[in-house]
C-alpha atoms as a PDB file:
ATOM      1  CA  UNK A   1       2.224 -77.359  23.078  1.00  0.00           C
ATOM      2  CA  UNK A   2      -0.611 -75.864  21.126  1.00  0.00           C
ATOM      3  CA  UNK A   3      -0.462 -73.313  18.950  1.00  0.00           C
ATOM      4  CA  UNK A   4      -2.495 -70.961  21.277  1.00  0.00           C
ATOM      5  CA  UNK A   5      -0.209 -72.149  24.051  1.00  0.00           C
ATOM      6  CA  UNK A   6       2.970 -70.775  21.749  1.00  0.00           C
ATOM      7  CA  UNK A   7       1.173 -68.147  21.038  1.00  0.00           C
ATOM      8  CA  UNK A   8       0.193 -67.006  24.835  1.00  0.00           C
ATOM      9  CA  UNK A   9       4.394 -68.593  26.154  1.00  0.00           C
ATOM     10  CA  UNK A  10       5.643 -66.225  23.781  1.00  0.00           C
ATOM     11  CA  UNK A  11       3.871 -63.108  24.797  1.00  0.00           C
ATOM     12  CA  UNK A  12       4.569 -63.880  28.230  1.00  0.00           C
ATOM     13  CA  UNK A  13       8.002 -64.228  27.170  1.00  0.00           C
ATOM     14  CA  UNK A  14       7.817 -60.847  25.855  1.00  0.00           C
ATOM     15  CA  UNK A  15       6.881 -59.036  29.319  1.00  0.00           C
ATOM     16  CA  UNK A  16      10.388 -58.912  30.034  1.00  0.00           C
ATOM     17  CA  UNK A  17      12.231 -55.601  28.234  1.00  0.00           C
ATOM     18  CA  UNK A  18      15.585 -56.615  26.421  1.00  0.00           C
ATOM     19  CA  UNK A  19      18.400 -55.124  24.750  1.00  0.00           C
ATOM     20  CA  UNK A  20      18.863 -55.466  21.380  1.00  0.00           C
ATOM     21  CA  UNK A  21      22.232 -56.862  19.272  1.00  0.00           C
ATOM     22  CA  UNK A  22      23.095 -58.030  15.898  1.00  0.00           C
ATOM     23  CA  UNK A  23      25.421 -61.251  16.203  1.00  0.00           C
ATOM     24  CA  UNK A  24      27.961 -61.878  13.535  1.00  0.00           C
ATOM     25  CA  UNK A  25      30.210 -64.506  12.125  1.00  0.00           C
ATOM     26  CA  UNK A  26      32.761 -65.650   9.319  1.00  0.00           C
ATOM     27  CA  UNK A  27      31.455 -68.197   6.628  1.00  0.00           C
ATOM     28  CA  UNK A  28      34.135 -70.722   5.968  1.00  0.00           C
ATOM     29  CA  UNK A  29      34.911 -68.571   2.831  1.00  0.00           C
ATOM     30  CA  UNK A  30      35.386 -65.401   4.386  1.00  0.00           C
ATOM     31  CA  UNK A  31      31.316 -63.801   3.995  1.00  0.00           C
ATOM     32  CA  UNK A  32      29.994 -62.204   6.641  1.00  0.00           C
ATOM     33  CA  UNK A  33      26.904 -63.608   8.071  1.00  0.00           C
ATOM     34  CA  UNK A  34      24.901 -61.819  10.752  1.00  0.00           C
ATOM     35  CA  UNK A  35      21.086 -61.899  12.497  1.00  0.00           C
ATOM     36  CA  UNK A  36      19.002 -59.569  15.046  1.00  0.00           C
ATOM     37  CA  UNK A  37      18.922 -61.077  18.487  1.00  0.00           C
ATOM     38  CA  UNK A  38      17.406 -60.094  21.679  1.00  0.00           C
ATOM     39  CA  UNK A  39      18.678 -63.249  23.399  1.00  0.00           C
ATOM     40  CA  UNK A  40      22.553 -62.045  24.929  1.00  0.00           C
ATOM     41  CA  UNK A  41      23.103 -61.935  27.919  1.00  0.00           C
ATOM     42  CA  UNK A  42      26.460 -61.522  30.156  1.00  0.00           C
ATOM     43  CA  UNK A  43      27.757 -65.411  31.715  1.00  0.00           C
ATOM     44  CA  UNK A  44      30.593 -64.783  34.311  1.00  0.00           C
ATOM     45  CA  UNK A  45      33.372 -62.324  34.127  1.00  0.00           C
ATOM     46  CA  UNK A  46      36.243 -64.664  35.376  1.00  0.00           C
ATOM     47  CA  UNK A  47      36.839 -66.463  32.532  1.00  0.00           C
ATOM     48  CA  UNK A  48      34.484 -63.682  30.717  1.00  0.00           C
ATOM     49  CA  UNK A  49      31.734 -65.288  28.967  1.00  0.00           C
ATOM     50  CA  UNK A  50      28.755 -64.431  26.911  1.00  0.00           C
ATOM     51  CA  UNK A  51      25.597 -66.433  25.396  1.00  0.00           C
ATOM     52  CA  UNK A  52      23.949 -66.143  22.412  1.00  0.00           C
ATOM     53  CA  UNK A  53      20.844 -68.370  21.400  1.00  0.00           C
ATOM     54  CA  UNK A  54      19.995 -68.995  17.749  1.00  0.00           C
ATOM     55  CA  UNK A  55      16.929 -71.378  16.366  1.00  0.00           C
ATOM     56  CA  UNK A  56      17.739 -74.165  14.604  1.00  0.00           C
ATOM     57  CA  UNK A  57      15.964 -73.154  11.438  1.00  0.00           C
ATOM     58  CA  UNK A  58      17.941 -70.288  11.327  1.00  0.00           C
ATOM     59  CA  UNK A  59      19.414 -69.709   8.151  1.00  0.00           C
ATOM     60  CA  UNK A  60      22.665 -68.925   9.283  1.00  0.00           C
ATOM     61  CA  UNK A  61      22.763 -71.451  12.250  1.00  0.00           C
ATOM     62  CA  UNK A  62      25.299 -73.789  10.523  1.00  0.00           C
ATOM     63  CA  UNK A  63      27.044 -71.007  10.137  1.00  0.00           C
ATOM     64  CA  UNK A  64      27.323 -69.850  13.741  1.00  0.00           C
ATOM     65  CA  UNK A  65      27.912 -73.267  15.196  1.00  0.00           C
ATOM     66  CA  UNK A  66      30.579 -74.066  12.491  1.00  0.00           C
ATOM     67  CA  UNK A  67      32.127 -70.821  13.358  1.00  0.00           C
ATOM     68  CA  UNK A  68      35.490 -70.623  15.865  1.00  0.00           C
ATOM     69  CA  UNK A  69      34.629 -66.798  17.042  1.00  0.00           C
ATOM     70  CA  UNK A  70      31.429 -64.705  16.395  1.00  0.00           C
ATOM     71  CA  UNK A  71      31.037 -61.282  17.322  1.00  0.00           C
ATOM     72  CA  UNK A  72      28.321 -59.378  19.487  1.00  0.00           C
ATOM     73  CA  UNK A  73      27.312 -55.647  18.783  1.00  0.00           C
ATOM     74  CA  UNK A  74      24.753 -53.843  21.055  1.00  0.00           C
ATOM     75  CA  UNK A  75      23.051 -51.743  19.097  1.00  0.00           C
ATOM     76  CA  UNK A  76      22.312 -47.682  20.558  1.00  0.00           C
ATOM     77  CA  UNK A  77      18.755 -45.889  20.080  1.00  0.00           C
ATOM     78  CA  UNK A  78      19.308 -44.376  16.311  1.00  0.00           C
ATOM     79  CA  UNK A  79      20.184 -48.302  15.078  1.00  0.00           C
ATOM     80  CA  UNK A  80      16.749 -49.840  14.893  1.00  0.00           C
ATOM     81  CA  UNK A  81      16.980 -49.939  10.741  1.00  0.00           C
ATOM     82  CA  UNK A  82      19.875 -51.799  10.904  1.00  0.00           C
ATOM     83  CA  UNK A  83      17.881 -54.116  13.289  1.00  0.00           C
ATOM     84  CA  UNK A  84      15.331 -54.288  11.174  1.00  0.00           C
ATOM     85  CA  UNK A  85      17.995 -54.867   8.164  1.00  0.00           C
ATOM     86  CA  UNK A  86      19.271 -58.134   9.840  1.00  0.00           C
ATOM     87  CA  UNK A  87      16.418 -59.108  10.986  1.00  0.00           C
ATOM     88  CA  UNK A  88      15.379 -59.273   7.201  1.00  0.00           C
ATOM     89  CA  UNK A  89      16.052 -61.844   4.405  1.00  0.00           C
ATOM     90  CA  UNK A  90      17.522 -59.549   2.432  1.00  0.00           C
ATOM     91  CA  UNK A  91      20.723 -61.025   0.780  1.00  0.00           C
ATOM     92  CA  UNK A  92      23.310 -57.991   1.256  1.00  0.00           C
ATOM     93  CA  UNK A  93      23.067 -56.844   4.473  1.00  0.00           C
ATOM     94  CA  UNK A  94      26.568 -56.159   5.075  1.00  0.00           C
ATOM     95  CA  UNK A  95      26.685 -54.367   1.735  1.00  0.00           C
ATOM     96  CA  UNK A  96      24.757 -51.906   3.284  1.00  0.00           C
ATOM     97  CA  UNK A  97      26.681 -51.332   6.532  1.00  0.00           C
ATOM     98  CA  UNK A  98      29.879 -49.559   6.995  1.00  0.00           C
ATOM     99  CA  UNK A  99      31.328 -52.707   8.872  1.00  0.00           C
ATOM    100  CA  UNK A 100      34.226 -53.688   9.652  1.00  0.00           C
ATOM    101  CA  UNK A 101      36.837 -56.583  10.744  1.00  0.00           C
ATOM    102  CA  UNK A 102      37.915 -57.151  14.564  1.00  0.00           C
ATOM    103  CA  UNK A 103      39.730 -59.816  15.874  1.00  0.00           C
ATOM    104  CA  UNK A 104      39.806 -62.956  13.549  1.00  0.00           C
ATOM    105  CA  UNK A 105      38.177 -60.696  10.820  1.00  0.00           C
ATOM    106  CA  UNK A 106      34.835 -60.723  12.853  1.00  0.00           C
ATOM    107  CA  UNK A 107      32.592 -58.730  11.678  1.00  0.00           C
ATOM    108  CA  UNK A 108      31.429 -55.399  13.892  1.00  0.00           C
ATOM    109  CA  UNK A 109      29.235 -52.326  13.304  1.00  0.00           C
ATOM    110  CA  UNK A 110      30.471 -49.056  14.459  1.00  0.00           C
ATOM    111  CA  UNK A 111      28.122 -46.919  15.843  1.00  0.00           C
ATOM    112  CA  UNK A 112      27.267 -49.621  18.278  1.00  0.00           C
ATOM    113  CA  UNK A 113      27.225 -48.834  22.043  1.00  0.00           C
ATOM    114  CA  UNK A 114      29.602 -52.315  22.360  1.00  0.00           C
ATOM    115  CA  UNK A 115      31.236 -54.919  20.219  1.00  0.00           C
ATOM    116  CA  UNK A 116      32.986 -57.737  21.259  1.00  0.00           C
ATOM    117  CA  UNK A 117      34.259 -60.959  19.532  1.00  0.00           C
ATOM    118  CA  UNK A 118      34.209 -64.175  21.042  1.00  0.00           C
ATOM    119  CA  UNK A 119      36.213 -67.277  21.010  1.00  0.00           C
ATOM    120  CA  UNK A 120      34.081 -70.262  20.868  1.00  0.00           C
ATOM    121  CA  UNK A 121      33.324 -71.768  24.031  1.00  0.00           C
ATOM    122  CA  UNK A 122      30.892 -74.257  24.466  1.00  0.00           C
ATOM    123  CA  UNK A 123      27.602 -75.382  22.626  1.00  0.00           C
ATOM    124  CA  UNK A 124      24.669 -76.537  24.803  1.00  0.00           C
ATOM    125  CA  UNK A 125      21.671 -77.829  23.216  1.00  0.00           C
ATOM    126  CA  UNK A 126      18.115 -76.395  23.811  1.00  0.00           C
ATOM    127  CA  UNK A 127      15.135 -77.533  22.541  1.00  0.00           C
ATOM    128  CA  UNK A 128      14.212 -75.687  18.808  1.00  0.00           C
ATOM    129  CA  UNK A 129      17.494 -73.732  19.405  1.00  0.00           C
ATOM    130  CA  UNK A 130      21.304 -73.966  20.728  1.00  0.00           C
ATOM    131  CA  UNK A 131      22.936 -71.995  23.197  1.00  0.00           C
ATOM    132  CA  UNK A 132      26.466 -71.031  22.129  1.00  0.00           C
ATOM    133  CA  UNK A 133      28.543 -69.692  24.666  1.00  0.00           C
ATOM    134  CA  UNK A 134      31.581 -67.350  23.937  1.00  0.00           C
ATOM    135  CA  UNK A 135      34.299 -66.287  25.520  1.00  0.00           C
ATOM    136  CA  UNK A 136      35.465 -62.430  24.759  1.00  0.00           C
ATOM    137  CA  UNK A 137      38.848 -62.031  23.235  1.00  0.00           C
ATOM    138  CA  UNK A 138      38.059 -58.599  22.884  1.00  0.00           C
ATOM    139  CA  UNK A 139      35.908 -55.481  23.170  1.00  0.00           C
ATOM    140  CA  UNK A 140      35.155 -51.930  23.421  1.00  0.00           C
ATOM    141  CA  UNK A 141      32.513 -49.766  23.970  1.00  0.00           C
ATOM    142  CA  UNK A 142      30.730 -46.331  23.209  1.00  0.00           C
ATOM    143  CA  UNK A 143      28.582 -43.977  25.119  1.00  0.00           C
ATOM    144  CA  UNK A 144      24.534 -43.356  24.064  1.00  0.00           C
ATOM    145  CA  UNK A 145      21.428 -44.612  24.769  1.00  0.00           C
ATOM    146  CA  UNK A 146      20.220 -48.235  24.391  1.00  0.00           C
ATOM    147  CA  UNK A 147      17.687 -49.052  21.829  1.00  0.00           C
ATOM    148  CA  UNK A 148      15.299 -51.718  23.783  1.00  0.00           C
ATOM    149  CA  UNK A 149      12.950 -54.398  22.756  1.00  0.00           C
ATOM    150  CA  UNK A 150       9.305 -54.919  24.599  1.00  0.00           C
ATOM    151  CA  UNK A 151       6.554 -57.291  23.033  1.00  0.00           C
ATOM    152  CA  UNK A 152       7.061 -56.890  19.195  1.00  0.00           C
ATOM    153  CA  UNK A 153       7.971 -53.395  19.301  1.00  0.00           C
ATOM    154  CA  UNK A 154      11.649 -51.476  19.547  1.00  0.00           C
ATOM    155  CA  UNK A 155      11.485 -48.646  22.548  1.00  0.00           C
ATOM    156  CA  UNK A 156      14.209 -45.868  22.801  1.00  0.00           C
ATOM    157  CA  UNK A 157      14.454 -45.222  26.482  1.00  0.00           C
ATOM    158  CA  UNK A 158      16.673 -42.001  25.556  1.00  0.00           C
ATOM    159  CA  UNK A 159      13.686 -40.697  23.377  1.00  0.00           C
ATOM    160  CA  UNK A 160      10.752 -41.313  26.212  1.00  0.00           C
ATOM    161  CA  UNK A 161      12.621 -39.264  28.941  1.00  0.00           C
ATOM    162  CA  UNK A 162      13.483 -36.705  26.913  1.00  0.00           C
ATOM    163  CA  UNK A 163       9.471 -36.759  26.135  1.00  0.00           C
ATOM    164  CA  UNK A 164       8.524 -36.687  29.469  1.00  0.00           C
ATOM    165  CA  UNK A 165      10.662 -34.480  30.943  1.00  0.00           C
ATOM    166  CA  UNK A 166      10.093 -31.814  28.515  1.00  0.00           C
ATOM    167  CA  UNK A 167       6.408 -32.267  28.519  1.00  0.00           C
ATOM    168  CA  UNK A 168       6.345 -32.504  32.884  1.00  0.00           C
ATOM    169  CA  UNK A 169       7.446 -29.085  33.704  1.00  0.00           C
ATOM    170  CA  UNK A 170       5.227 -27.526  30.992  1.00  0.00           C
ATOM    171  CA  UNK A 171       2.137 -27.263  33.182  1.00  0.00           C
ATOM    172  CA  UNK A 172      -0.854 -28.759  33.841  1.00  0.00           C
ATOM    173  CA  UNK A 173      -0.674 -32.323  33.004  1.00  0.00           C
ATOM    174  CA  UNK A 174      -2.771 -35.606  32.262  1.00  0.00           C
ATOM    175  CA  UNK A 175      -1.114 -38.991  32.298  1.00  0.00           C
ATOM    176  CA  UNK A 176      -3.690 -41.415  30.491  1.00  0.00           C
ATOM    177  CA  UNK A 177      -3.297 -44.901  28.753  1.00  0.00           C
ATOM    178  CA  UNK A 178      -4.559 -46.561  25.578  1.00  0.00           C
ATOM    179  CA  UNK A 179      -4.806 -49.607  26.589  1.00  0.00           C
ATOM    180  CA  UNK A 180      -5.863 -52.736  24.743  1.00  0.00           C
ATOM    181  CA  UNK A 181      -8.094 -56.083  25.146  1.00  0.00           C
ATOM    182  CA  UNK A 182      -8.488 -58.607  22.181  1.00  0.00           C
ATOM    183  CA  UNK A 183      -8.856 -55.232  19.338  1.00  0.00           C
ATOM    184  CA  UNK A 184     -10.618 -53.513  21.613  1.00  0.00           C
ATOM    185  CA  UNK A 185      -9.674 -50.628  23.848  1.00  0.00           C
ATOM    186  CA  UNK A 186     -10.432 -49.515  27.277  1.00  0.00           C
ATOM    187  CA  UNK A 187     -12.474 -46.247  27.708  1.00  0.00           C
ATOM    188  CA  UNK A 188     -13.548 -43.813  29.929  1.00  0.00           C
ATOM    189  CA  UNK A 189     -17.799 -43.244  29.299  1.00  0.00           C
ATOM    190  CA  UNK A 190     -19.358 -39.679  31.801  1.00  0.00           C
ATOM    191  CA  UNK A 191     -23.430 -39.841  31.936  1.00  0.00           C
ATOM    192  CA  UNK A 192     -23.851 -37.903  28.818  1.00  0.00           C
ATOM    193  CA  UNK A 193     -21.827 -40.467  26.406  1.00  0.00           C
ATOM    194  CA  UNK A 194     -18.889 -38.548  26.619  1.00  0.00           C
ATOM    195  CA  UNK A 195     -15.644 -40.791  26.315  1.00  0.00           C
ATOM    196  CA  UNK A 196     -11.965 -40.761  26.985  1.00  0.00           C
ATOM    197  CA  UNK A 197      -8.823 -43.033  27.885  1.00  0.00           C
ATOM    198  CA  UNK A 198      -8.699 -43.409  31.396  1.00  0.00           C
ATOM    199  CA  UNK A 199      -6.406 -40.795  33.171  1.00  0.00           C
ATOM    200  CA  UNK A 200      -4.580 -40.973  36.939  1.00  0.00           C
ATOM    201  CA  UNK A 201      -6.253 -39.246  39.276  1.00  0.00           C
ATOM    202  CA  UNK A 202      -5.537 -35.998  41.333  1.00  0.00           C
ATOM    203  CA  UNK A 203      -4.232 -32.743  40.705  1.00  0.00           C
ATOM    204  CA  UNK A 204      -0.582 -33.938  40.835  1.00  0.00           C
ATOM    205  CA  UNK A 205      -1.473 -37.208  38.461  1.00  0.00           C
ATOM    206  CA  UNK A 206       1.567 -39.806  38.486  1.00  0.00           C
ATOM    207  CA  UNK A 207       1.549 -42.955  36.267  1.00  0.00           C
ATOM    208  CA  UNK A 208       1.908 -45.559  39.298  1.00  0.00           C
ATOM    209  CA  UNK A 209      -1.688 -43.577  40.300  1.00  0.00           C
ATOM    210  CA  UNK A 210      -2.842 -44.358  37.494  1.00  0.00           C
ATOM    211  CA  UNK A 211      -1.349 -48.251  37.734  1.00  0.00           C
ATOM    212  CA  UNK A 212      -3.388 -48.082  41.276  1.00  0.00           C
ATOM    213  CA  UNK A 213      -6.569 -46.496  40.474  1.00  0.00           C
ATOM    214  CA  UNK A 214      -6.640 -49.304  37.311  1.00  0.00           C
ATOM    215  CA  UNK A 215      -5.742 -52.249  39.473  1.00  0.00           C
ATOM    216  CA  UNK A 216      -8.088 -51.200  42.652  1.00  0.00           C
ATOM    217  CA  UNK A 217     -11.100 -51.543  39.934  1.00  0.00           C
ATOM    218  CA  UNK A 218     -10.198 -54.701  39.451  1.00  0.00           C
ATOM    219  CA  UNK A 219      -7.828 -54.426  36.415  1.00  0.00           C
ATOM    220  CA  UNK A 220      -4.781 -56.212  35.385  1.00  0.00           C
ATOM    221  CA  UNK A 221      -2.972 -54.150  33.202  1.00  0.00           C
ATOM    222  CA  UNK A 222       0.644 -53.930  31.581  1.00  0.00           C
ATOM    223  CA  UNK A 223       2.040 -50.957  29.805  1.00  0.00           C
ATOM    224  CA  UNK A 224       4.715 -51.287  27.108  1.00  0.00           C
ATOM    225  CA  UNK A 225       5.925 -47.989  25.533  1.00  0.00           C
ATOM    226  CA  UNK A 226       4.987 -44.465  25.417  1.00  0.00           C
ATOM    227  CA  UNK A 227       2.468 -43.554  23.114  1.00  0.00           C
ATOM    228  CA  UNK A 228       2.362 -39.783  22.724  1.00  0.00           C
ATOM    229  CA  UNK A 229       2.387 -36.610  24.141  1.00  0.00           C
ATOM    230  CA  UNK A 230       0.830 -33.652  23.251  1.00  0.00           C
ATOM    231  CA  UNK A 231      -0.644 -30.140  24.059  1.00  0.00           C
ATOM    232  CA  UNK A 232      -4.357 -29.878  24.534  1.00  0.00           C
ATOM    233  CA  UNK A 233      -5.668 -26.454  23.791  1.00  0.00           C
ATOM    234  CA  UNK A 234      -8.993 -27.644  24.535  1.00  0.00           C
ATOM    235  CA  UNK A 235      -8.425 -28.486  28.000  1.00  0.00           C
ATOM    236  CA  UNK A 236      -5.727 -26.239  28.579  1.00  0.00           C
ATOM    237  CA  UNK A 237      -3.052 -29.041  29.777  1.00  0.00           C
ATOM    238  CA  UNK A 238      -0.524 -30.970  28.202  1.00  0.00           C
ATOM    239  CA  UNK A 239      -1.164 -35.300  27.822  1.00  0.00           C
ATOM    240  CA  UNK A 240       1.138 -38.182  28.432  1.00  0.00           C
ATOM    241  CA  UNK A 241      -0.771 -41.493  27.125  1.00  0.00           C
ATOM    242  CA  UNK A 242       1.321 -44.414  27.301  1.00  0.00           C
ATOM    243  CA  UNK A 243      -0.133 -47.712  25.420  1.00  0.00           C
ATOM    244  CA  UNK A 244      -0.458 -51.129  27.268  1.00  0.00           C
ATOM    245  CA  UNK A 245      -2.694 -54.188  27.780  1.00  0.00           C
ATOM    246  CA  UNK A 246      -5.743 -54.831  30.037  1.00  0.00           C
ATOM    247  CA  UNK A 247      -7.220 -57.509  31.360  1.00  0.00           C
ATOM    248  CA  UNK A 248     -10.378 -58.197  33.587  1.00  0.00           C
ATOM    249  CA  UNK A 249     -13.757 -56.740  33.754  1.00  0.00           C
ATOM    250  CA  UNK A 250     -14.404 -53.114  32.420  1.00  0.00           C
ATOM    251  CA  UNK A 251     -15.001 -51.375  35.964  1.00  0.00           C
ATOM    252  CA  UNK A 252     -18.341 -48.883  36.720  1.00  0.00           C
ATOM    253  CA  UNK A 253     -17.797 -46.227  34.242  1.00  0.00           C
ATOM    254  CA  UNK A 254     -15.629 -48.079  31.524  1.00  0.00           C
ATOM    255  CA  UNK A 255     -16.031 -50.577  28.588  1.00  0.00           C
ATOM    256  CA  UNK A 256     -14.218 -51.613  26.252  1.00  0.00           C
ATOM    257  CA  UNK A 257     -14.762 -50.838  22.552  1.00  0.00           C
ATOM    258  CA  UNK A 258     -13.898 -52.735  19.653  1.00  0.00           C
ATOM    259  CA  UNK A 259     -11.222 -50.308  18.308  1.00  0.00           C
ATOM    260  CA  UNK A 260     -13.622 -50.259  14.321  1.00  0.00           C
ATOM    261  CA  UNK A 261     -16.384 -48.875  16.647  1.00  0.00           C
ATOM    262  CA  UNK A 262     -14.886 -46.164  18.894  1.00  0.00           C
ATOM    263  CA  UNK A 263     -17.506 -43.534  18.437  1.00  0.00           C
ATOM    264  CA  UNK A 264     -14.895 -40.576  17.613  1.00  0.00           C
ATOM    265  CA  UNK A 265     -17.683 -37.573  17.506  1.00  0.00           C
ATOM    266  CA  UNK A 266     -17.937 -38.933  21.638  1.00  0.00           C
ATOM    267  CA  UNK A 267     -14.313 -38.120  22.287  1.00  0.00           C
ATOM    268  CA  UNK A 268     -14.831 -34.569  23.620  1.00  0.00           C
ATOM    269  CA  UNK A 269     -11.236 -33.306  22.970  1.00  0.00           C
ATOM    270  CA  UNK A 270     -10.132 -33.131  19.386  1.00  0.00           C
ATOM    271  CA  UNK A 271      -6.405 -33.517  20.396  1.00  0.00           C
ATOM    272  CA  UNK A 272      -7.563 -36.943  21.591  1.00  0.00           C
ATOM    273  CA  UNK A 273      -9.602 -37.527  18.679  1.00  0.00           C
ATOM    274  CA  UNK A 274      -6.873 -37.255  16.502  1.00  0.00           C
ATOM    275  CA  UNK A 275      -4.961 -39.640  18.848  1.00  0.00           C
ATOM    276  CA  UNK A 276      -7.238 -42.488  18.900  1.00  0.00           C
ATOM    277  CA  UNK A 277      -7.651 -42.253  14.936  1.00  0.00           C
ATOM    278  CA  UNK A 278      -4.194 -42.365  14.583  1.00  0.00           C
ATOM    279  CA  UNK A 279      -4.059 -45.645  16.853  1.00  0.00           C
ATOM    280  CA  UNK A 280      -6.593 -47.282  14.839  1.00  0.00           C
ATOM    281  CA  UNK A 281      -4.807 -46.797  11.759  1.00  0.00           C
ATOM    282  CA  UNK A 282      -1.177 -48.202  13.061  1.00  0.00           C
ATOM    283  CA  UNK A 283      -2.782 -50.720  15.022  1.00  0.00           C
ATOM    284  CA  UNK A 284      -4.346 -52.142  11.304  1.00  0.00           C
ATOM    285  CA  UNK A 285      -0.600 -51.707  10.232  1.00  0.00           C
ATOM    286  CA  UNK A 286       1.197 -53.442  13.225  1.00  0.00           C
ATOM    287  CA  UNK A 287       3.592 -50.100  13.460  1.00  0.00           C
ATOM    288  CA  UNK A 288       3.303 -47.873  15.836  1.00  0.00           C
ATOM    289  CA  UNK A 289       5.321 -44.364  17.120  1.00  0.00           C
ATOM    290  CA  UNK A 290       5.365 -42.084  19.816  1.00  0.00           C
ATOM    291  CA  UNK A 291       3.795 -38.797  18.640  1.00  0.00           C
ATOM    292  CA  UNK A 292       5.012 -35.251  19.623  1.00  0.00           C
ATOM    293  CA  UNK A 293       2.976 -32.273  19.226  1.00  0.00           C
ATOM    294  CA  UNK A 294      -0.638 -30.756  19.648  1.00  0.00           C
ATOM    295  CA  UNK A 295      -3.763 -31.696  18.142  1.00  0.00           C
ATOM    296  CA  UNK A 296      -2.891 -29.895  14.657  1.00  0.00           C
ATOM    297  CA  UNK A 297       0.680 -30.570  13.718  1.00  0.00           C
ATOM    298  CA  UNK A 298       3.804 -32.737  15.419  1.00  0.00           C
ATOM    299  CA  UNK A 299       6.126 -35.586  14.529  1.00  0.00           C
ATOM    300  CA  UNK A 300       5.642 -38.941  14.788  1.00  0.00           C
ATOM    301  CA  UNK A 301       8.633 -40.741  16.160  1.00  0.00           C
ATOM    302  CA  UNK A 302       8.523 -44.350  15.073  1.00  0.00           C
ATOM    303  CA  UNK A 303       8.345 -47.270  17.050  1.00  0.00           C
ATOM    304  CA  UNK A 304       8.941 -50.076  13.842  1.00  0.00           C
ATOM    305  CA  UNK A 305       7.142 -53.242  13.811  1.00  0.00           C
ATOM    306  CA  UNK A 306      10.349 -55.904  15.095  1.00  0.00           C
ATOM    307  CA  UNK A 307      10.755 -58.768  13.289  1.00  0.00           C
ATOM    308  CA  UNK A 308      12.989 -61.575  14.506  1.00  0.00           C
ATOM    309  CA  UNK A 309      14.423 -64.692  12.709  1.00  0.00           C
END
């Protein structure tokens, strides 16, 4: 494969939303060794069995595949620094966690919605990685909300209905995406230059109407996360933008605009303004959040950047 092929494989890969875990093991002297995964998944519950995949050029895949047991924590919503902590290269990880041993002195990380430790099962080999499959030994759970994983970015399902819900009995509403094409994004443009995201139609706007109205004009688009939502003194209504991808032809009445050239002073609403700037700037910085607020003052809830071994 190319690299472009890679490239396109992996972010069609990445259309499908995932859990994350940090997997864990035993050096042969005792250390803990541990990595950010998004590839678990459940086997068969009689005998109960787990996978994990690891690359090859993993620096702790000798590790792993020396290793008789390793262990399997899911993580919940307020974990995603310690998945960005193993995800790292940093050296002392587990110096910095309040772990502790399970069964065979696996390690596990409380706070975790589930850990389990696994007896080695069987190893299958698979292309650039291996598949080790486990068999639990033990296991036990907590209650909260998951912390997910959706093309590059970490996604709190929790945090988004909470959002939502607050924000959809508040009013009027708009639902509205951001949504991108090769750095550029596509917008909304009246007869007298005035621009916005596009928005569902209808007085009783619903985000699979605006799915609909997107794909009838010809439109392929994905969305990803929630993006922000906000109070709009301006146009007396409160906004829920979600961010996605687009692909196709802009349809009558949109184009896309190279995201260095969106003519701001054009955005009528200064609540949306401030929204699109704000995109710009995290999309320069690959880290994005879901912001909370109106157009003068919220919070930014942060959506980091994943990074996977």
């Amino acid at each position: 494969m190319t690299e472009a092929e890679k490239r396109a494989l992996r972010d069609a890969f990445g259309a499908f939303a995932t859990g994350v875990t940090i997997v864990t093991a035993l050096e042969p002297g005792g250390a803990p060794r541990g990595f950010t995964a998004n590839s678990f998944t459940s086997v068969s519950l009689d005998p109960p069995l787990v996978l994990i995949c690891i690359a090859n050029a993993a620096h702790s895949c000798a590790t792993f595949r020396a290793a008789s047991h390793f262990g399997v924590n899911i993580l919940a919503e307020d974990q995603r620094d310690l998945s960005g902590l193993f995800a790292s290269q940093e050296p002392d990880k587990f110096a910095q966690t309040s772990w502790r041993p399970g069964a065979e002195g696996v390690p596990l990380l409380p706070g975790s919605l589930c850990r389990m430790v696994c007896e080695r099962h069987e190893e299958v080999e698979a292309g650039d990685h291996v598949v080790l499959i486990g068999r639990v030994v033990s296991f036990d759970v907590s209650e909260g909300p998951p912390l997910g994983y959706h093309r590059g970015n970490y996604f709190s399902i929790g945090l988004e209905d909470r959002l939502v819900n607050a924000i959809a009995g508040a009013g009027v509403i708009r639902i509205g995406a951001i949504l991108e094409r090769e750095g550029a994004i596509l917008l909304r443009e009246d007869a007298d230059g005035r621009m916005t995201v596009p928005v569902a139609p209808g007085d009783a706007p619903t985000l699979p109407g605006l799915i609909a109205m997107l794909e009838e004009a010809g439109l392929s688009v994905t969305l990803d996360h929630l993006y922000s939502v906000y109070e709009d003194a301006g146009r007396n209504d409160h906004a829920i933008i979600y961010h996605g991808a687009a692909s196709g032809e802009a349809p009558e009445g949109m184009r896309y605009v190279p995201l260095e050239e969106v003519p701001l002073p054009r955005v009528e609403s200064m609540a949306e303004r401030a929204m699109l700037e704000r995109y710009r700037q995290e999309y320069r910085h690959g880290k994005f959040g879901i912001y909370q607020g109106d157009a003068e003052r919220g919070v930014v809830h942060t959506i980091p950047k994943a990074r996977r071994k």
